[in-house]
C-alpha atoms as a PDB file:
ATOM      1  CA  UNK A   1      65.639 -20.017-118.165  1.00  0.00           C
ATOM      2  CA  UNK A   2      62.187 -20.925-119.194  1.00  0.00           C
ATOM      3  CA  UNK A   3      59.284 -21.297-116.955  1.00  0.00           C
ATOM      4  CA  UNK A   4      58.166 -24.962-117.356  1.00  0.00           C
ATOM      5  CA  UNK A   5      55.188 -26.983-116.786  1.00  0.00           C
ATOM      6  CA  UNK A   6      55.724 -29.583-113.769  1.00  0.00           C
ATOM      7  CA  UNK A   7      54.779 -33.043-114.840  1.00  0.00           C
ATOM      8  CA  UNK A   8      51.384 -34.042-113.706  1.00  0.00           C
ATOM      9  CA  UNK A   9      52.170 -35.569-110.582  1.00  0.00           C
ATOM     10  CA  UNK A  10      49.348 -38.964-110.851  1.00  0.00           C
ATOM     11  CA  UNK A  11      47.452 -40.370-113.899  1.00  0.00           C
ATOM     12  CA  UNK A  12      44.441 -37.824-114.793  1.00  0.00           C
ATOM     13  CA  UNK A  13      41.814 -40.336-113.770  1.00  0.00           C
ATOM     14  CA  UNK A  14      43.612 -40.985-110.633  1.00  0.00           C
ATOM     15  CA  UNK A  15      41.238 -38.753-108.057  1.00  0.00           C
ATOM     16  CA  UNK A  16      38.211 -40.417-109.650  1.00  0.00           C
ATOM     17  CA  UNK A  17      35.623 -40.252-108.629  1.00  0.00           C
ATOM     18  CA  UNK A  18      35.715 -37.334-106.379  1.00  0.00           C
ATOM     19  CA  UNK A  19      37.655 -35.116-109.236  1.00  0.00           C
ATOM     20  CA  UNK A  20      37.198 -36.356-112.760  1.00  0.00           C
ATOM     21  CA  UNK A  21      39.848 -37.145-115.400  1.00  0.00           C
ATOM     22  CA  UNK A  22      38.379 -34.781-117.879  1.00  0.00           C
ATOM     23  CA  UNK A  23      38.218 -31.571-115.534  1.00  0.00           C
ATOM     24  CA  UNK A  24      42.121 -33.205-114.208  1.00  0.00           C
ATOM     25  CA  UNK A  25      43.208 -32.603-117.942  1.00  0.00           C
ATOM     26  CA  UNK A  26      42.060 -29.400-119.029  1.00  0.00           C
ATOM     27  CA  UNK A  27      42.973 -27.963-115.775  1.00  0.00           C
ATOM     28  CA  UNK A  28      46.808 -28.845-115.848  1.00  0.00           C
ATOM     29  CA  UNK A  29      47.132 -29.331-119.465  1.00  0.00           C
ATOM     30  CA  UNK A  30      45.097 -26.155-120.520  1.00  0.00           C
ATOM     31  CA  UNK A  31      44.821 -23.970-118.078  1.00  0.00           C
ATOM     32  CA  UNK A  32      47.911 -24.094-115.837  1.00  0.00           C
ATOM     33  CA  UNK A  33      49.868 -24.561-119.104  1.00  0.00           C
ATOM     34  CA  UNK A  34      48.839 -21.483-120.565  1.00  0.00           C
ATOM     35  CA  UNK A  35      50.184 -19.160-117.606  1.00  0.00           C
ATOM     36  CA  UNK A  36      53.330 -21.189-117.808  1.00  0.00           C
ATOM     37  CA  UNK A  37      53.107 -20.240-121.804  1.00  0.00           C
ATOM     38  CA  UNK A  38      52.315 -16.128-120.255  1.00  0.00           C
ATOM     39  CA  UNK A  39      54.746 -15.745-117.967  1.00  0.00           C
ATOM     40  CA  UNK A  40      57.597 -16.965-120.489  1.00  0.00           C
ATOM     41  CA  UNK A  41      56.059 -14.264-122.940  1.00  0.00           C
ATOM     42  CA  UNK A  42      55.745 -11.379-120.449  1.00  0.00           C
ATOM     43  CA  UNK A  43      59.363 -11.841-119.406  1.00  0.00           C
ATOM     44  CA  UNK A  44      60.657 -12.279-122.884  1.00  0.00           C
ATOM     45  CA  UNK A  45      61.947  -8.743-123.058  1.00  0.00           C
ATOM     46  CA  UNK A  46      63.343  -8.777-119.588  1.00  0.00           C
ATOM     47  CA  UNK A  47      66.563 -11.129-119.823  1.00  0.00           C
ATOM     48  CA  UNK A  48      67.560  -9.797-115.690  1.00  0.00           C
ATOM     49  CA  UNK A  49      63.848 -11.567-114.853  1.00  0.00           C
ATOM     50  CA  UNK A  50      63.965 -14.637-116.587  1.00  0.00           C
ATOM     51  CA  UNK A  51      66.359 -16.365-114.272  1.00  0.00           C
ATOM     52  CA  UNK A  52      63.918 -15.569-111.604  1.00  0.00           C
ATOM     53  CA  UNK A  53      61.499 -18.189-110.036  1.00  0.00           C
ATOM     54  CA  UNK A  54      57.621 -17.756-110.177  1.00  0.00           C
ATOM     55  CA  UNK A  55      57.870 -17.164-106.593  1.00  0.00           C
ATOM     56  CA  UNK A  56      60.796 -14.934-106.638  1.00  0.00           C
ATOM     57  CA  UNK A  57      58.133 -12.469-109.137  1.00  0.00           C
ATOM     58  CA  UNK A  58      55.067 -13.055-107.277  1.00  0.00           C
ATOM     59  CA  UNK A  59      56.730 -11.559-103.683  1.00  0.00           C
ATOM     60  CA  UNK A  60      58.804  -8.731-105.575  1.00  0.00           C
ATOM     61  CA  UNK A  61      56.237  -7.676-107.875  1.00  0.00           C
ATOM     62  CA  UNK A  62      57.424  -3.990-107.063  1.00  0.00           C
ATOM     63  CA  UNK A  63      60.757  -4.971-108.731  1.00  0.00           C
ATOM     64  CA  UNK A  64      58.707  -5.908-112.030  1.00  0.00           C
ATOM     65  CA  UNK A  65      58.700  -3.071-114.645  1.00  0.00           C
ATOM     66  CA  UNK A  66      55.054  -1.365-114.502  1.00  0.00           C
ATOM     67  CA  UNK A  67      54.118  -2.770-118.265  1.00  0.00           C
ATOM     68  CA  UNK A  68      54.358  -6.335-117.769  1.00  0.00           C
ATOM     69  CA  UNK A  69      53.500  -6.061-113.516  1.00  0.00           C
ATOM     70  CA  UNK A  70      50.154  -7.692-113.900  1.00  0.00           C
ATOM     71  CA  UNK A  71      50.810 -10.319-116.386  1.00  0.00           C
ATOM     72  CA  UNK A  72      53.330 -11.289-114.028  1.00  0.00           C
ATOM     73  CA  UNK A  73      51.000 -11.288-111.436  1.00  0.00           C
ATOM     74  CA  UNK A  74      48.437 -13.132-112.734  1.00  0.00           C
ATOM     75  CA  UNK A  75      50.384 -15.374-114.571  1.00  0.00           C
ATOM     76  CA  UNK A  76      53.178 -15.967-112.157  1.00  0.00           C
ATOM     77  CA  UNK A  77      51.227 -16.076-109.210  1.00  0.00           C
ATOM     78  CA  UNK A  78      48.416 -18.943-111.461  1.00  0.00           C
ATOM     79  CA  UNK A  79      51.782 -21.630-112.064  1.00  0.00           C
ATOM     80  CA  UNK A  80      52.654 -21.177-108.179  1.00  0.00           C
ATOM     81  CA  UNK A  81      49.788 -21.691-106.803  1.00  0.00           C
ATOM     82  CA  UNK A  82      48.244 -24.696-109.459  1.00  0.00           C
ATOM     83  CA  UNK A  83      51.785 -25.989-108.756  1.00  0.00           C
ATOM     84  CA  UNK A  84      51.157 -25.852-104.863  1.00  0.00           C
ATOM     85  CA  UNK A  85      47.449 -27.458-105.778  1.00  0.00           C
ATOM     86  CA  UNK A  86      48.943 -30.248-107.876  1.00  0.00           C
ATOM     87  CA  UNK A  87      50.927 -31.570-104.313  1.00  0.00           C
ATOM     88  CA  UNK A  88      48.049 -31.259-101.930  1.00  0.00           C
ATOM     89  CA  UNK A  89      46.054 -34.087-103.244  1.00  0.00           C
ATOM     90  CA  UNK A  90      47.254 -37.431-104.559  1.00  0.00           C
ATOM     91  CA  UNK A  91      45.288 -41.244-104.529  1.00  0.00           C
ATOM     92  CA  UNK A  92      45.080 -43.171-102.203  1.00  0.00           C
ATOM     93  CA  UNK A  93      45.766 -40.744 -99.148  1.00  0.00           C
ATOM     94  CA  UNK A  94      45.337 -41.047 -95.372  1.00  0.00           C
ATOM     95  CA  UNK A  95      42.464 -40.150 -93.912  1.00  0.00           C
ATOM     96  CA  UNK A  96      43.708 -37.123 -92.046  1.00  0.00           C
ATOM     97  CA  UNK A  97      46.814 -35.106 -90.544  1.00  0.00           C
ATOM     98  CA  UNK A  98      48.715 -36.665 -88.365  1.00  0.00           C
ATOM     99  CA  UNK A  99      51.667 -35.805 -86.088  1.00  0.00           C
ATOM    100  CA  UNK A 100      52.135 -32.040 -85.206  1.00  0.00           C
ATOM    101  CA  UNK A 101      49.723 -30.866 -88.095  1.00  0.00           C
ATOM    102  CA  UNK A 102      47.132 -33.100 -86.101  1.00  0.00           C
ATOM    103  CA  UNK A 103      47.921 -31.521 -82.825  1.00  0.00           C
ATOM    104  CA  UNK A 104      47.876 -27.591 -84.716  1.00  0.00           C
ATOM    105  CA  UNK A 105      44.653 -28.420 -86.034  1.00  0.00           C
ATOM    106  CA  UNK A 106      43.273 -29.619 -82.799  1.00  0.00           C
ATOM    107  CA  UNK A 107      44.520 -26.818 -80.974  1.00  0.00           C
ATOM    108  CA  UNK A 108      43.448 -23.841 -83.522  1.00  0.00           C
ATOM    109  CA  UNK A 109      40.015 -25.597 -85.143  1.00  0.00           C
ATOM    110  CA  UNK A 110      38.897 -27.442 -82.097  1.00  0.00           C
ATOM    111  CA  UNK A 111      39.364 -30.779 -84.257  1.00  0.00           C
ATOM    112  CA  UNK A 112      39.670 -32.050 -88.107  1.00  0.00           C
ATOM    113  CA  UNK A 113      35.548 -31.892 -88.397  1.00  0.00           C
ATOM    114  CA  UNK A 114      35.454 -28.021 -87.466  1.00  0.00           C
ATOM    115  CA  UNK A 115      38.710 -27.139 -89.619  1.00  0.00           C
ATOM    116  CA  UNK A 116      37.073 -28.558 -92.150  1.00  0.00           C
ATOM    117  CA  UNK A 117      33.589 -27.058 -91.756  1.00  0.00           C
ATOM    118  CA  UNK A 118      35.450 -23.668 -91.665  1.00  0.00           C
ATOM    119  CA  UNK A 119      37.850 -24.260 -94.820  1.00  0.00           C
ATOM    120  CA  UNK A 120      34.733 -25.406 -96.575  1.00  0.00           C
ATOM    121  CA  UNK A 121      32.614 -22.526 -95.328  1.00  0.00           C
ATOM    122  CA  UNK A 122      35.172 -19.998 -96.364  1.00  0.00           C
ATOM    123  CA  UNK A 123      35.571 -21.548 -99.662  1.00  0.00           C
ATOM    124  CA  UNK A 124      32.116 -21.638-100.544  1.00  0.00           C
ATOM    125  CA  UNK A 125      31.914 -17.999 -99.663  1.00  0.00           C
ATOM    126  CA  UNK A 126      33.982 -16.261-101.761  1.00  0.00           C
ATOM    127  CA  UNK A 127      33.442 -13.779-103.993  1.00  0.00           C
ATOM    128  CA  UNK A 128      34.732 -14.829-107.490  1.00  0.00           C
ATOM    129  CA  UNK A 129      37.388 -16.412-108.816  1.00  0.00           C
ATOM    130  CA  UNK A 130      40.398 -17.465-106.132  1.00  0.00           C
ATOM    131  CA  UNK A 131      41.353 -19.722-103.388  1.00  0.00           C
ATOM    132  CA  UNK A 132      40.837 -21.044-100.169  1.00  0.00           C
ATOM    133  CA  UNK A 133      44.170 -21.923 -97.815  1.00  0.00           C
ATOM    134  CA  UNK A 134      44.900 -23.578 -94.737  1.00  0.00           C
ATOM    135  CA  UNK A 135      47.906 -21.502 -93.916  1.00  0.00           C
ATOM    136  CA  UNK A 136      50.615 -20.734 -90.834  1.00  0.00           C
ATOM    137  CA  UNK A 137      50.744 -17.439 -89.192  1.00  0.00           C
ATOM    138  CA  UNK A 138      54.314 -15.494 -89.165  1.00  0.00           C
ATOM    139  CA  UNK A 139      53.211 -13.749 -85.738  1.00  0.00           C
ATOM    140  CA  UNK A 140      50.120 -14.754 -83.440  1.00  0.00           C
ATOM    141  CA  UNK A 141      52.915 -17.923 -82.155  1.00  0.00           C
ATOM    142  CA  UNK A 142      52.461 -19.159 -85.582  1.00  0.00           C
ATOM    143  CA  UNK A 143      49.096 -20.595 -85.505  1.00  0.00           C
ATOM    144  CA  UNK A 144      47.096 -21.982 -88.357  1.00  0.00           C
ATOM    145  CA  UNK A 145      44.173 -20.052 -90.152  1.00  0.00           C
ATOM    146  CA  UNK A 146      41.915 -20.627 -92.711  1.00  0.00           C
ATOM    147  CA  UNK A 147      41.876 -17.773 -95.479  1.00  0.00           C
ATOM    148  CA  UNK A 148      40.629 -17.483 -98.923  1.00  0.00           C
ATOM    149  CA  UNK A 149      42.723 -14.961-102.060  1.00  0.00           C
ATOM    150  CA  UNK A 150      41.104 -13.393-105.218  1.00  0.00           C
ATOM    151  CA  UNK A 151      42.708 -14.212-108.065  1.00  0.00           C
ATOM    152  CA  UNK A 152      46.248 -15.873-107.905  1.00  0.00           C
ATOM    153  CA  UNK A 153      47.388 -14.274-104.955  1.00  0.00           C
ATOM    154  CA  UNK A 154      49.150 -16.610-102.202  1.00  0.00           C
ATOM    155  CA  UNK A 155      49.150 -16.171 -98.716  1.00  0.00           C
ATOM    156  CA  UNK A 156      52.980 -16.163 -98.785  1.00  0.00           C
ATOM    157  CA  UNK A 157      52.378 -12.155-100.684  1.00  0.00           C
ATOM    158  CA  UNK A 158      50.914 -11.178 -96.841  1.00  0.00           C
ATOM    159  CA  UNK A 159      53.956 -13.334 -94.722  1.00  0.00           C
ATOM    160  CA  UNK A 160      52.029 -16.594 -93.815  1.00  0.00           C
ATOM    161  CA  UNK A 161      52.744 -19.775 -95.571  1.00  0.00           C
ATOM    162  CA  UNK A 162      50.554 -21.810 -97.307  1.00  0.00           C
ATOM    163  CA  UNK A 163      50.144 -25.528 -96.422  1.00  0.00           C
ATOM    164  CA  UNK A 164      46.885 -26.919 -98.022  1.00  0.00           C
ATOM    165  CA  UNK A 165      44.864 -25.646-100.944  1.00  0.00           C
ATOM    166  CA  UNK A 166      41.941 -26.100-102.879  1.00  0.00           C
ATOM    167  CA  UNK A 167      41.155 -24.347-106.136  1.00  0.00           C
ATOM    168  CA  UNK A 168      37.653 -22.698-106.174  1.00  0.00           C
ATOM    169  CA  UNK A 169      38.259 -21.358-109.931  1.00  0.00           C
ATOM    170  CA  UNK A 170      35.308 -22.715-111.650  1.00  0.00           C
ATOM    171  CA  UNK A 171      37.332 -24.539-113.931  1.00  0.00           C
ATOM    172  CA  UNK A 172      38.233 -26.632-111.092  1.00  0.00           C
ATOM    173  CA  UNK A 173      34.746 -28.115-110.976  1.00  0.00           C
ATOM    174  CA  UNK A 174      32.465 -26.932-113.235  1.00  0.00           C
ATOM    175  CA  UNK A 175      32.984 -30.123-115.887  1.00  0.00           C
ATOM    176  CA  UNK A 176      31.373 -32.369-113.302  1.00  0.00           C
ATOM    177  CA  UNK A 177      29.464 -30.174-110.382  1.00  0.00           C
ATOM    178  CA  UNK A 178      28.355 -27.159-112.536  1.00  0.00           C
ATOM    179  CA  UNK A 179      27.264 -24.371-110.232  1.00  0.00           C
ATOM    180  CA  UNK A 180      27.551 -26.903-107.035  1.00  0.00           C
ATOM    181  CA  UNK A 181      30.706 -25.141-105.766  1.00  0.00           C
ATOM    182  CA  UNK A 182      29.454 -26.519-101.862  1.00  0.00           C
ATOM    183  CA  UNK A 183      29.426 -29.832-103.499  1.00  0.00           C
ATOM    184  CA  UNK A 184      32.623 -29.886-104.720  1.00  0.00           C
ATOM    185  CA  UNK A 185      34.988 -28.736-101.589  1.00  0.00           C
ATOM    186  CA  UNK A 186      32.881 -31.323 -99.464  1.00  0.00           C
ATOM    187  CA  UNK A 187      33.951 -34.078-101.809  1.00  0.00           C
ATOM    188  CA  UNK A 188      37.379 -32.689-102.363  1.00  0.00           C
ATOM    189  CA  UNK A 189      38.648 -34.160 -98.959  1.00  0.00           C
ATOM    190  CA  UNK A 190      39.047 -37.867 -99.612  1.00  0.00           C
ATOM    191  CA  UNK A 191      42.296 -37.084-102.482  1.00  0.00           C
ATOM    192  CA  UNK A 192      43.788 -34.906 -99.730  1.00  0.00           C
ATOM    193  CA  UNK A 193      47.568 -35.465 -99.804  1.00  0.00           C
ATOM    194  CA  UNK A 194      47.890 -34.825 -95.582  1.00  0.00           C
ATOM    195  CA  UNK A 195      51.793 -35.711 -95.714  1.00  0.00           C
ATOM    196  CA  UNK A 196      52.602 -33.313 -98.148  1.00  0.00           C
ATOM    197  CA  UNK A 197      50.246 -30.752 -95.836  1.00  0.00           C
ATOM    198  CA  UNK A 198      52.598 -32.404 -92.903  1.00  0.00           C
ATOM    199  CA  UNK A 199      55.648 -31.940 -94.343  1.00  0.00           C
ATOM    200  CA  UNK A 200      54.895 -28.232 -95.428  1.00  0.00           C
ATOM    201  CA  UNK A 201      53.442 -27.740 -92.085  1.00  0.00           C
ATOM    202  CA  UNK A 202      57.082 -28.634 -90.667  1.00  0.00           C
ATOM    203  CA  UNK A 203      59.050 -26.310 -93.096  1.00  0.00           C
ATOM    204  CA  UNK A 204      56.874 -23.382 -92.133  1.00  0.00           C
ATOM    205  CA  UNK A 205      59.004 -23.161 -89.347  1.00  0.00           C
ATOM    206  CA  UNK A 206      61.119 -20.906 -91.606  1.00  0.00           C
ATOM    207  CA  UNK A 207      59.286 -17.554 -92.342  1.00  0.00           C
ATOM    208  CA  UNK A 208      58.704 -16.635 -95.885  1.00  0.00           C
ATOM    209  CA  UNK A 209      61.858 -13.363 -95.402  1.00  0.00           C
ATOM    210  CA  UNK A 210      63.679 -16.826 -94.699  1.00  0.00           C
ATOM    211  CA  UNK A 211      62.618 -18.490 -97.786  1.00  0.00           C
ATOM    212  CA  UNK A 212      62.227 -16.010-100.587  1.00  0.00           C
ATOM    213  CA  UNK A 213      62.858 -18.853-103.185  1.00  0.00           C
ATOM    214  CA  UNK A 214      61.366 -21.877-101.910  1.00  0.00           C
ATOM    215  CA  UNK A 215      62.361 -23.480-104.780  1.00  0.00           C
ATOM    216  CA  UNK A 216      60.762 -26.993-103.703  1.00  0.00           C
ATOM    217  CA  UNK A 217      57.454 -25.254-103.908  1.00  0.00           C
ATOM    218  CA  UNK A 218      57.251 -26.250-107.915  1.00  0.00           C
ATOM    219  CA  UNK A 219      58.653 -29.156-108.137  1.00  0.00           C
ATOM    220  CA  UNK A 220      56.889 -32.480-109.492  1.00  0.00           C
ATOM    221  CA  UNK A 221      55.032 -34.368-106.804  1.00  0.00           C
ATOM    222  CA  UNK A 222      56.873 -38.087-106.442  1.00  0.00           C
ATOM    223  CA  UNK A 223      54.475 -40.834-105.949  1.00  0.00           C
END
């Protein structure tokens, strides 16, 4: 089984004007394509791996063989989590959460204005290349945090599972903000997809030991 590139989910001017249709392209086209392209060639030698998901390698990187272990990781760990950032925005979106996600924010953020304050802070903040996550806790009664990874790690690799995520890599937003990373997470919010945040927020129920393949976490967004 090959690795494959999940259909881009809208048309790539559809989050105009807050993300533009050239950055849309190159990102899922170019760059998410060619750790699709990686990960196939890292595993080429390793028939036992290749029915494996993305997910499957990025938790049970210990189970890789040392030589290809961080082209896996970077590679397998860039298609999950571009696949995970393809689903949390769409067009035409609600304005916020609603439901339980609405109530978890409330109760862990103080409100939607001071979650997002804080996931913007955080992502401005980082070091680097990486991400910023709103994720659910496997312990601490399963509240929601706002953390940030290096790289292509996912929150899932430390037990807490992600359910909204914005790419700070600067080929995210360098096309149309430059250097203005602040200026891009502040303008990110409007394409937010909150029912797909709502509906991950609901399956997080199940810990990640309870959901080592989470298969649905790469497939095409519908709609």
């Amino acid at each position: 089984m090959k690795h494959m590139l999940p259909p881009f989910p809208y048309y790539h001017a559809s989050l105009e004007p807050h993300i533009d249709a050239r950055t849309m392209a190159l990102h899922h086209d170019q760059h998410h394509a060619s750790y699709v392209a990686n990960l196939n060639s890292a595993l080429e030698q390793f028939p036992e791996l290749q029915e494996r998901t993305a997910l499957w390698l990025l938790l049970n990187l210990s189970k890789v063989p040392e030589k290809i272990r961080t082209a896996v990781h970077n590679n397998a760990g860039g298609h999950v989590n571009h696949s995970l950032f393809w689903r949390a925005m769409s067009p035409g979106t609600r304005d916020g959460p609603a439901g339980r996600l609405a109530d978890a924010i409330k109760r862990d953020f103080g409100g939607l204005e001071q979650f997002q304050a804080r996931f913007d802070d955080a992502g401005g903040k980082l070091f680097g290349s990486g991400w910023v996550w709103l994720a659910r806790a496997q312990q601490d009664g399963g509240r929601l945090q706002v953390c940030t990874t290096s790289g292509h790690d996912n929150p899932l690799m430390q037990g807490h599972y992600p359910i909204l995520v914005n790419d700070v890599w600067e080929h995210a937003y360098y096309l149309k903000h430059q250097n203005r990373r602040g200026d891009y997470l502040k303008g990110w919010w409007p394409v937010v997809n909150w029912e797909e945040a709502a509906r991950r927020f609901e399956r997080s129920d199940r810990s990640a030991e309870q959901d080592p393949e989470a298969e649905s976490l790469l497939e095409p967004v519908i709609g």
